[in-house]
C-alpha atoms as a PDB file:
ATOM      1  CA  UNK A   1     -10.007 -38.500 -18.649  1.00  0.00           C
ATOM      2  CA  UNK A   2      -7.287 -40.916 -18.181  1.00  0.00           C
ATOM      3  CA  UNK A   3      -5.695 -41.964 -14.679  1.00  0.00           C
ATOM      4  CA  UNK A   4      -2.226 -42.089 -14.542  1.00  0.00           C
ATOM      5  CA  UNK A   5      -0.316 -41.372 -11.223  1.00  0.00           C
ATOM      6  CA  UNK A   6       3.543 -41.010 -12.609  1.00  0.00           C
ATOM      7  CA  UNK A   7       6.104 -38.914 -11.205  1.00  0.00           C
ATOM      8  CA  UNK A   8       6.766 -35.970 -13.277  1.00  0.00           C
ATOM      9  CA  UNK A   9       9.670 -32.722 -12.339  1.00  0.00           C
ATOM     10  CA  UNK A  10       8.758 -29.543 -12.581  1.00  0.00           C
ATOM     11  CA  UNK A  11       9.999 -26.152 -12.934  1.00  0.00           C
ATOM     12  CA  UNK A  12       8.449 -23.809 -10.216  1.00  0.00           C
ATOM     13  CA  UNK A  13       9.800 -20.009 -10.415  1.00  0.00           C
ATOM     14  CA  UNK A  14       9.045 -18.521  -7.343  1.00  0.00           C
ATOM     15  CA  UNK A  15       6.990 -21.594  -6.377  1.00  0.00           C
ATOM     16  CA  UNK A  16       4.932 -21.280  -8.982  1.00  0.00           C
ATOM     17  CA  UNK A  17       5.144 -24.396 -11.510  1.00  0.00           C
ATOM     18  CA  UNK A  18       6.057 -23.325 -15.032  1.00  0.00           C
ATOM     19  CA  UNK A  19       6.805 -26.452 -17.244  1.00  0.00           C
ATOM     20  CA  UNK A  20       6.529 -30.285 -16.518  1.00  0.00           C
ATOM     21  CA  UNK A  21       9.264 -32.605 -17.915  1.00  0.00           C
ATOM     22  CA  UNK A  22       7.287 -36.134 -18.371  1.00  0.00           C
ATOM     23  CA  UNK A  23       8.267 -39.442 -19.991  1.00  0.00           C
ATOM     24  CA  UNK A  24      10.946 -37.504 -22.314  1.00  0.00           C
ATOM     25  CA  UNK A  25       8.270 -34.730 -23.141  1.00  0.00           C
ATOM     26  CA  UNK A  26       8.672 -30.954 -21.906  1.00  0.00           C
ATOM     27  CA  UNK A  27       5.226 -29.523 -21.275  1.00  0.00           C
ATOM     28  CA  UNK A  28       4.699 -25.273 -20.505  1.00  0.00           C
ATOM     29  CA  UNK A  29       2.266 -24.343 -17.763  1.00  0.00           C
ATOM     30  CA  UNK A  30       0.149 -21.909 -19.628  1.00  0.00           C
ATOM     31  CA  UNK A  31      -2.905 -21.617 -17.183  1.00  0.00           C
ATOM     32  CA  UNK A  32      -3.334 -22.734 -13.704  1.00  0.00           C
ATOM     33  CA  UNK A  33      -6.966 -23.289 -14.051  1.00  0.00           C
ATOM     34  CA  UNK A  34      -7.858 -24.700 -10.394  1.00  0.00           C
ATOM     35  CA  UNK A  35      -6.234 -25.256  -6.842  1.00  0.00           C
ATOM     36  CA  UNK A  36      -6.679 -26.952  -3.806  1.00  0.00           C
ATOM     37  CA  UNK A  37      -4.853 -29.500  -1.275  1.00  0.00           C
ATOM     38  CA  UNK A  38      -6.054 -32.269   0.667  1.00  0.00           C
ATOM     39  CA  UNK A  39      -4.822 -34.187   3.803  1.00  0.00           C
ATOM     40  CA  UNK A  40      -4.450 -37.668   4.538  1.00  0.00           C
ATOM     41  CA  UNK A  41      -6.823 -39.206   7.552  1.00  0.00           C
ATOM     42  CA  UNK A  42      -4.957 -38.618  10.673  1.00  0.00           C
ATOM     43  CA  UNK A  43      -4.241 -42.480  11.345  1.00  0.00           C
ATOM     44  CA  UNK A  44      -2.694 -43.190   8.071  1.00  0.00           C
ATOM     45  CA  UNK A  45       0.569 -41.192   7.068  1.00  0.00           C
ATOM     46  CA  UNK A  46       0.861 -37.594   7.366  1.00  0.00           C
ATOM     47  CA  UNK A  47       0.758 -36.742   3.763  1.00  0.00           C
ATOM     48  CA  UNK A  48      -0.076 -33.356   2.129  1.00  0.00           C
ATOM     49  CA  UNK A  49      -0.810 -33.023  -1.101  1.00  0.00           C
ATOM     50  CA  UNK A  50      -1.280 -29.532  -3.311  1.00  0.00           C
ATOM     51  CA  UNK A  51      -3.085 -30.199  -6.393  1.00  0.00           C
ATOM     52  CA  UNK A  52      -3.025 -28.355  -9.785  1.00  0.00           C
ATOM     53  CA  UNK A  53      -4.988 -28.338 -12.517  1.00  0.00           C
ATOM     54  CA  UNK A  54      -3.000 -26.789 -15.289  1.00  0.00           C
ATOM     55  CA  UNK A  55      -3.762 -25.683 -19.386  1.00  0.00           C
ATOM     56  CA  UNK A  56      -0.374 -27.103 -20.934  1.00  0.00           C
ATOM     57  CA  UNK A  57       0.595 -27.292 -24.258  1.00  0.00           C
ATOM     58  CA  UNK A  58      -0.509 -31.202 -24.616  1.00  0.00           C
ATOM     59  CA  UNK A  59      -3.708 -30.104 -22.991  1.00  0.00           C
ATOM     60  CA  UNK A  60      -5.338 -30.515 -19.577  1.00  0.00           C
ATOM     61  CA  UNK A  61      -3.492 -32.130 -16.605  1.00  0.00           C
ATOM     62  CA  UNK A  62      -3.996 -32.743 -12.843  1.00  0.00           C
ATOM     63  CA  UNK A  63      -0.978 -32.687 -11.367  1.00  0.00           C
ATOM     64  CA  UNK A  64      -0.014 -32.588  -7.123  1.00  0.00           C
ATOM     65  CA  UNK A  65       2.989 -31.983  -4.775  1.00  0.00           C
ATOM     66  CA  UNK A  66       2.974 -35.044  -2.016  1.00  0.00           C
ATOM     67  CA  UNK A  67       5.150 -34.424   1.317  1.00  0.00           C
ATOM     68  CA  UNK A  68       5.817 -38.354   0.490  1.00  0.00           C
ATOM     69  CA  UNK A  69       6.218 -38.609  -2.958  1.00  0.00           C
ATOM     70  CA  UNK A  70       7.170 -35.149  -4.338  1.00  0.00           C
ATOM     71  CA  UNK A  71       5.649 -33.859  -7.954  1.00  0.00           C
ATOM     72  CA  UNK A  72       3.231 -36.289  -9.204  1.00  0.00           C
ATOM     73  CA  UNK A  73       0.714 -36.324 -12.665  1.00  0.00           C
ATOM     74  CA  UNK A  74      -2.847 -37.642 -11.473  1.00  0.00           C
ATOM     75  CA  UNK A  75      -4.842 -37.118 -14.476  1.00  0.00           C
ATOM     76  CA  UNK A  76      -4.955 -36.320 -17.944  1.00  0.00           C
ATOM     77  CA  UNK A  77      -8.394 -34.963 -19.687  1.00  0.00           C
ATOM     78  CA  UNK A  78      -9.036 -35.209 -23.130  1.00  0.00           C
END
């Protein structure tokens, strides 16, 4: 597993994410393989964040929708 917190785009139809365009590469969604969302401690900002692990065709990624920061890749498994 490697950490890597970049921001990525990505194509949602429907708002359902599709493909990932990151650092010049287009990757398909082929399997959303987990789900969940977290919120940030009330004191600190207000920040949402939807995660998604995903089957692509590089392999495995963690990727999450912030309220702050938009579409972001956490985490890449081997």
């Amino acid at each position: 597993m490697k950490l890597v917190l970049e921001s990525i785009d990505v194509g949602c139809q429907s708002s359902i994410p599709y493909v990932i365009c990151w650092r010049s590469g287009t990757y398909n969604i082929e399997t959303v393989i987990d789900s969940w969302s977290t919120r940030g401690p009330w004191w600190t900002s207000d920040e949402q964040r939807e995660y998604l692990l995903v089957s692509t065709s590089c392999g495995v990624m963690e990727i999450y929708h912030s309220t702050i920061q938009g579409w972001m890749i956490s985490r890449l498994y081997d």
